[in-house]
PDB file of N, CA and C in Angstrom:
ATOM      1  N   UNK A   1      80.571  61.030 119.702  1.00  0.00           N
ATOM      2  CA  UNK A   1      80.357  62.405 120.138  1.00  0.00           C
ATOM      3  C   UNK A   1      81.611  63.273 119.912  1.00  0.00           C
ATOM      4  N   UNK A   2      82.925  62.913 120.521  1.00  0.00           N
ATOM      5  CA  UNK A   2      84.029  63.481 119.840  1.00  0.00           C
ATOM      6  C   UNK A   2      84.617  63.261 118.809  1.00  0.00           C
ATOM      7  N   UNK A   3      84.230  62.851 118.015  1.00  0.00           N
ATOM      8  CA  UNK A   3      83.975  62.560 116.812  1.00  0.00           C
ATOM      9  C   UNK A   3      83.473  63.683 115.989  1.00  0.00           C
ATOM     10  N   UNK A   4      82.250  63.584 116.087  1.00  0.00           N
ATOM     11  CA  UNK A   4      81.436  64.648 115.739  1.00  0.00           C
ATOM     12  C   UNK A   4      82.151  66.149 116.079  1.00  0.00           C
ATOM     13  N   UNK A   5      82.156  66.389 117.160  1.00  0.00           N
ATOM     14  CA  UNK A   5      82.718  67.440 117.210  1.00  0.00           C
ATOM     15  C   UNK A   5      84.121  68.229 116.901  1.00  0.00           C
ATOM     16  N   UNK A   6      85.092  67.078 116.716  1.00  0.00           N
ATOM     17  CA  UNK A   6      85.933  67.095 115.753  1.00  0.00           C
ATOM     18  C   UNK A   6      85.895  67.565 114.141  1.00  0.00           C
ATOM     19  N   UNK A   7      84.798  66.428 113.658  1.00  0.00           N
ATOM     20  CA  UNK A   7      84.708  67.062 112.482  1.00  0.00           C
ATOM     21  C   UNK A   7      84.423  68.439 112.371  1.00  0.00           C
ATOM     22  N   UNK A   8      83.003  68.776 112.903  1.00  0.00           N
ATOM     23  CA  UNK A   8      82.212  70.127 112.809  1.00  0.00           C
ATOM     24  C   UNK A   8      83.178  71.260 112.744  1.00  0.00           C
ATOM     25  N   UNK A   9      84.284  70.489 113.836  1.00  0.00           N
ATOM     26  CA  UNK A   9      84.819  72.277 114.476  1.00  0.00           C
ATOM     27  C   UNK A   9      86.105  72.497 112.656  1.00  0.00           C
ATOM     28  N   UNK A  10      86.100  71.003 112.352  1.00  0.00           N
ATOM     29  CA  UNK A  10      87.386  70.948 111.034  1.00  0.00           C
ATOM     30  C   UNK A  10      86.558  71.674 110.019  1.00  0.00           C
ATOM     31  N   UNK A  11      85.733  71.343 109.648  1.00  0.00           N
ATOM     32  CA  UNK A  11      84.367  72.127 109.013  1.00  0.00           C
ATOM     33  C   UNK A  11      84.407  73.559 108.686  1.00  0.00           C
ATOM     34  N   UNK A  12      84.513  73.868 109.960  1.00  0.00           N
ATOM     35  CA  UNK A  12      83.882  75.229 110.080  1.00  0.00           C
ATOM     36  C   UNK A  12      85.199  76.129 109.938  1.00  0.00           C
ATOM     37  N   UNK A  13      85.949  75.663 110.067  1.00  0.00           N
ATOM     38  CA  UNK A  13      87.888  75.924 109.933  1.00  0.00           C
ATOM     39  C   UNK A  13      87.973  75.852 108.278  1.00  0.00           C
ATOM     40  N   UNK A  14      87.827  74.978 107.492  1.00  0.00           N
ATOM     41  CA  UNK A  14      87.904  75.141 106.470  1.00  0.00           C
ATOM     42  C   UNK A  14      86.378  76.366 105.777  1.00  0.00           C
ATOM     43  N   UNK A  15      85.551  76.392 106.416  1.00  0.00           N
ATOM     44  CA  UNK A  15      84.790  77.376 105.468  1.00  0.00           C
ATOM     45  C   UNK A  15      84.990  78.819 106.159  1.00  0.00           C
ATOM     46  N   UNK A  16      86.041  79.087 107.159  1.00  0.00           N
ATOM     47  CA  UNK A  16      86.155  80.374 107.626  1.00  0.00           C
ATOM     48  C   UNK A  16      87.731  80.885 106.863  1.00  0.00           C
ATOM     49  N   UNK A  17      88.595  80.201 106.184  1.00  0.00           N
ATOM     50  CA  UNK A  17      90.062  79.749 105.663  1.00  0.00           C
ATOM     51  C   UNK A  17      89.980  80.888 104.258  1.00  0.00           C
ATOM     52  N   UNK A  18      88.781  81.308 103.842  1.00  0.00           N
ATOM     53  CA  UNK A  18      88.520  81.855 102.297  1.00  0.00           C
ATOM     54  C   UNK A  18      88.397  83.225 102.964  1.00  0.00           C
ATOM     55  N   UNK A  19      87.897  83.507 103.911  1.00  0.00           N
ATOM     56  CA  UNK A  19      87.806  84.973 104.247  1.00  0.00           C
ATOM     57  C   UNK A  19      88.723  85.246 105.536  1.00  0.00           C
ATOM     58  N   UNK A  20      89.276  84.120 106.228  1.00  0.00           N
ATOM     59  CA  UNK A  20      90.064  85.003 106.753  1.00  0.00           C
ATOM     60  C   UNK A  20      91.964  84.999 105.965  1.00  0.00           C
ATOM     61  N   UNK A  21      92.233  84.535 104.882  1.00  0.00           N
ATOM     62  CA  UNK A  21      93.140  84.222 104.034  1.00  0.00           C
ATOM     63  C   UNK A  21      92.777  85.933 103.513  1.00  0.00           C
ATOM     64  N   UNK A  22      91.715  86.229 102.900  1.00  0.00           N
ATOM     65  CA  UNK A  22      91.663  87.935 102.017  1.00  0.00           C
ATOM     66  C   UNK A  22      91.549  88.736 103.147  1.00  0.00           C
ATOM     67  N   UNK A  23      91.275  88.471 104.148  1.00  0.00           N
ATOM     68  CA  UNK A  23      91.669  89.540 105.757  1.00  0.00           C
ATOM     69  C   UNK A  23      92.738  89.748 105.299  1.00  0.00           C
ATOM     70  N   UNK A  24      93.562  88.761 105.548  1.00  0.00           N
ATOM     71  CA  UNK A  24      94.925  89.143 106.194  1.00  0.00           C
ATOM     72  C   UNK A  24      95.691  89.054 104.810  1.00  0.00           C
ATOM     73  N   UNK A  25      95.423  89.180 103.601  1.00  0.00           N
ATOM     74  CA  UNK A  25      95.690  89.573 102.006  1.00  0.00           C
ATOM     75  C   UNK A  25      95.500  91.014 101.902  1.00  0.00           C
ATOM     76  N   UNK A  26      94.241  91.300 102.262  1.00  0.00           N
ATOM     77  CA  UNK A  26      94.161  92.805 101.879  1.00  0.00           C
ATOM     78  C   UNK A  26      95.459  93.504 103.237  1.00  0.00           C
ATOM     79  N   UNK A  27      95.035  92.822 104.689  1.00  0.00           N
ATOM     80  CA  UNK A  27      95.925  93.726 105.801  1.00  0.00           C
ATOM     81  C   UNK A  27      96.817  93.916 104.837  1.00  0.00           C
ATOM     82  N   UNK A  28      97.785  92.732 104.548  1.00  0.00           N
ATOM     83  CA  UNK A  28      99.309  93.186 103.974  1.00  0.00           C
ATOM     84  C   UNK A  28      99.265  94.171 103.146  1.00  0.00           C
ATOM     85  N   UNK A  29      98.087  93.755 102.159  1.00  0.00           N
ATOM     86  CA  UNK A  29      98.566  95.269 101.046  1.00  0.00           C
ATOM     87  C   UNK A  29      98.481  96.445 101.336  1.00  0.00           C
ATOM     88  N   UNK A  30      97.528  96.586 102.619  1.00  0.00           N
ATOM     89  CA  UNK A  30      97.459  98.134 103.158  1.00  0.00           C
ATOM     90  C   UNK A  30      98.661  98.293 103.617  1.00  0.00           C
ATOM     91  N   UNK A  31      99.674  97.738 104.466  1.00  0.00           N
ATOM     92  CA  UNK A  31     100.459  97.868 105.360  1.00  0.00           C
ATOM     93  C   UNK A  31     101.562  98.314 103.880  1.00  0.00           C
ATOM     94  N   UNK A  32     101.521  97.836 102.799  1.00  0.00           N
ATOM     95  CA  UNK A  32     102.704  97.625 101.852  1.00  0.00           C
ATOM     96  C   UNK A  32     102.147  98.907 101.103  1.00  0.00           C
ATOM     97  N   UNK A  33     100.806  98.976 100.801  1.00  0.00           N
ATOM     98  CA  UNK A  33     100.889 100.660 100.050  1.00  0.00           C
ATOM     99  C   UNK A  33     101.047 101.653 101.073  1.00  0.00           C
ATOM    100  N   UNK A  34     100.875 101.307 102.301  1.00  0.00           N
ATOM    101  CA  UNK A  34     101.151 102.249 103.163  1.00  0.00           C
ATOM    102  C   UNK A  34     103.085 102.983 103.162  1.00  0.00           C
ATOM    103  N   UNK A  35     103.668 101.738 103.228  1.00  0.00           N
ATOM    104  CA  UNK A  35     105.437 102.180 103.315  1.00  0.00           C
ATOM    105  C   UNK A  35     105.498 102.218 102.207  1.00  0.00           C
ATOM    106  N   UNK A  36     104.591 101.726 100.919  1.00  0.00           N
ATOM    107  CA  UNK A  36     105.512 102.767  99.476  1.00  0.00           C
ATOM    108  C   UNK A  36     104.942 104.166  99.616  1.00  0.00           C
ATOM    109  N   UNK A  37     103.986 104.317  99.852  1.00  0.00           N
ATOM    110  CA  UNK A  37     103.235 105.763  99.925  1.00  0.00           C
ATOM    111  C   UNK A  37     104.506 106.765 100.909  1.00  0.00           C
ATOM    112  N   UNK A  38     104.556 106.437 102.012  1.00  0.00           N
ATOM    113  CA  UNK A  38     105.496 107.142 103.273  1.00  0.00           C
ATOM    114  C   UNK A  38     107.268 107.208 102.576  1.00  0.00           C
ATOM    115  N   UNK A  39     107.207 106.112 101.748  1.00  0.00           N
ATOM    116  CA  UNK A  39     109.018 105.807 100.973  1.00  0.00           C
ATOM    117  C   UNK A  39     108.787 107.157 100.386  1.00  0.00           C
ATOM    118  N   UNK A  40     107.418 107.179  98.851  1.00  0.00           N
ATOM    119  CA  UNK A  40     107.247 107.939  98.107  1.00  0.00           C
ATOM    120  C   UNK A  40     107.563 109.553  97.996  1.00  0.00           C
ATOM    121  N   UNK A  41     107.054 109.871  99.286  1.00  0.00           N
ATOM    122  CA  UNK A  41     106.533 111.399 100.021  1.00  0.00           C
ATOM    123  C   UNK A  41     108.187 111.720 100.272  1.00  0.00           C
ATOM    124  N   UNK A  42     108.536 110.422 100.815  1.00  0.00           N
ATOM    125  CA  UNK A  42     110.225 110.842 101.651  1.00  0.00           C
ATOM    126  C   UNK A  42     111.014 111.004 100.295  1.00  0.00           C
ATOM    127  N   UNK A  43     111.087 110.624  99.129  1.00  0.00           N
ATOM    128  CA  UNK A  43     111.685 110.875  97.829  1.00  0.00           C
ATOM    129  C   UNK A  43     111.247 112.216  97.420  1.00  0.00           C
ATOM    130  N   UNK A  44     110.328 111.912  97.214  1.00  0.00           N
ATOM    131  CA  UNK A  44     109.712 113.598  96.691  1.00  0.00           C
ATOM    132  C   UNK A  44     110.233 114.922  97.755  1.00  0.00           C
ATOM    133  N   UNK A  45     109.668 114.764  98.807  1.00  0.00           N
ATOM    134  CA  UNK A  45     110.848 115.662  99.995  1.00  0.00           C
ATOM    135  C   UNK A  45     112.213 115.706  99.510  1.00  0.00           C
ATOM    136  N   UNK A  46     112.659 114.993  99.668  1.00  0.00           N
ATOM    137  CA  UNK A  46     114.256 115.362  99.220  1.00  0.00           C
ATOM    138  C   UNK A  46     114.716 115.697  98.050  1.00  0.00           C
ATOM    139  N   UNK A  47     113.962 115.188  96.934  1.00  0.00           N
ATOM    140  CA  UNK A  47     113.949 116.358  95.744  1.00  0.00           C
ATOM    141  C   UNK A  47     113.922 117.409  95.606  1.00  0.00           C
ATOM    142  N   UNK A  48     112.587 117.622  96.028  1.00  0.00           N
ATOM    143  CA  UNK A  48     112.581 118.791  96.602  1.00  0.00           C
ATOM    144  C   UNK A  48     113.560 120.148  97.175  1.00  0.00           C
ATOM    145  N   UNK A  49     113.838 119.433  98.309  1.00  0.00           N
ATOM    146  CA  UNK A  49     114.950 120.508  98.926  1.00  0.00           C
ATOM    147  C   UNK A  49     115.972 120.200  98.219  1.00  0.00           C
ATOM    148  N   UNK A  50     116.791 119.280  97.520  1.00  0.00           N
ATOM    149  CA  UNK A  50     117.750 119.275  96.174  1.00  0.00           C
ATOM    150  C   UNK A  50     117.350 120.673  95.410  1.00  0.00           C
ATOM    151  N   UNK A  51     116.287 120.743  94.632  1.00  0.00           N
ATOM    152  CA  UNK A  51     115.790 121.837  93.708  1.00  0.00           C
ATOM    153  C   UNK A  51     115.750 122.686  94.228  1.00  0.00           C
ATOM    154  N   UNK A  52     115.204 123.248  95.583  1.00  0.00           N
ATOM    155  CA  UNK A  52     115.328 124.155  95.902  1.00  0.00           C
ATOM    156  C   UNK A  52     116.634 124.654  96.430  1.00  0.00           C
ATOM    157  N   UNK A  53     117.923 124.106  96.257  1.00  0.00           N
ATOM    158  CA  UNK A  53     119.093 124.505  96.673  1.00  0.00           C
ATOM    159  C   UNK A  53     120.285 124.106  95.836  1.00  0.00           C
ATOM    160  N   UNK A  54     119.406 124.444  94.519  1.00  0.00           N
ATOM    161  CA  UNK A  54     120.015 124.390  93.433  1.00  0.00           C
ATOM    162  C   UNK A  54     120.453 123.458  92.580  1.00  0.00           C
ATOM    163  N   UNK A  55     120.438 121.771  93.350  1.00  0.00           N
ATOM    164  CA  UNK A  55     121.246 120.757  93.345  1.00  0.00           C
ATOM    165  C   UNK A  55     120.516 119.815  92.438  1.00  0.00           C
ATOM    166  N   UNK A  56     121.009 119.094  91.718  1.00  0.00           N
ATOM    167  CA  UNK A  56     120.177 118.018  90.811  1.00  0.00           C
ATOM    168  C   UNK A  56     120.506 116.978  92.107  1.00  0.00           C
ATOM    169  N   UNK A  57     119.372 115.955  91.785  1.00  0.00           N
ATOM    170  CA  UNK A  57     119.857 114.405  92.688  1.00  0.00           C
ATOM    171  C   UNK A  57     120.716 113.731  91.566  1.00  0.00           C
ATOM    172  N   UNK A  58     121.480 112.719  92.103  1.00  0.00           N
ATOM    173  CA  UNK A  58     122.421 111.793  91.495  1.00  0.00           C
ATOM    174  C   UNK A  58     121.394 110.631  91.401  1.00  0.00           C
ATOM    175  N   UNK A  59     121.301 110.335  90.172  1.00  0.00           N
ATOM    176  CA  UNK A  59     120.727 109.428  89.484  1.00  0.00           C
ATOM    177  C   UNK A  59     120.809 107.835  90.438  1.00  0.00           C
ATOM    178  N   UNK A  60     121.926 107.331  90.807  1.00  0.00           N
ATOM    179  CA  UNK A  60     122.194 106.334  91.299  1.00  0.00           C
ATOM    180  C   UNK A  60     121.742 106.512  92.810  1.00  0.00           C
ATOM    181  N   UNK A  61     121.628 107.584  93.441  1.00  0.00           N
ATOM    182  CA  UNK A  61     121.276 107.213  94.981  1.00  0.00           C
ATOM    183  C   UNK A  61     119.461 107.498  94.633  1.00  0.00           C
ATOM    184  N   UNK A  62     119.280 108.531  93.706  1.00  0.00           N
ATOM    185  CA  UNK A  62     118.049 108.149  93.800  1.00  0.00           C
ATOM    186  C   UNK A  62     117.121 106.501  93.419  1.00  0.00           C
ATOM    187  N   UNK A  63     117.802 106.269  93.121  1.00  0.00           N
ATOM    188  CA  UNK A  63     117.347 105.113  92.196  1.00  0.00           C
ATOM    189  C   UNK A  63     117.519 103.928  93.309  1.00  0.00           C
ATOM    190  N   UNK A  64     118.385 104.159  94.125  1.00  0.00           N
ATOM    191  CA  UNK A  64     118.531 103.223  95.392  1.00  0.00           C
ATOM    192  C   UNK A  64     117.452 103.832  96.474  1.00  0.00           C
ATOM    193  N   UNK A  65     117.218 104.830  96.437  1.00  0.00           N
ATOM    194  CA  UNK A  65     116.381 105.286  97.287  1.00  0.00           C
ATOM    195  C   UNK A  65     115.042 104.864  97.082  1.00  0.00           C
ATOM    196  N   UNK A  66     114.857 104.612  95.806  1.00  0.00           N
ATOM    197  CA  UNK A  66     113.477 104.437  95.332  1.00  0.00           C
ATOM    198  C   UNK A  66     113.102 102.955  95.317  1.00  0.00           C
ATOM    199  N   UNK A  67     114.294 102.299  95.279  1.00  0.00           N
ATOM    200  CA  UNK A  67     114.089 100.643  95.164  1.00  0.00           C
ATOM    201  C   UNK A  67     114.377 100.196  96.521  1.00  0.00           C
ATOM    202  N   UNK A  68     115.107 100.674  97.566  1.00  0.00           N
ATOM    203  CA  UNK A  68     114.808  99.992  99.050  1.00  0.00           C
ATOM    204  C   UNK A  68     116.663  99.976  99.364  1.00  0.00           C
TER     205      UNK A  68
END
């Protein structure tokens, strides 16, 4: 009997492992296009007010800015 129910419950663990593995695959990628999207906006902002105050950005901080 515990036996049985051992297996079943191992069972049912391995055929729930395929969808909840792309749950929590897709979560991350939302969470990860989410902070490049929010990085993105925050680059473009500060360009922005660069150009509008006459200023070019420096190649090297942008470029750090953009990679993390």
């Amino acid at each position: 009997m515990i036996l049985t129910h051992l297996l079943h419950r191992a069972a049912g663990a391995v055929r729930r492992w395929p969808v909840e593995s792309q749950l929590g695959a897709r979560r991350n990628a939302m969470i990860a296009s989410t902070a490049l999207a929010q990085r993105r906006a925050e680059l473009d902002e500060v360009e922005e007010f660069l150009a509008a105050h006459g200023r070019a950005p420096v190649p090297e901080v942008a470029a750090q800015a953009a990679h993390g």
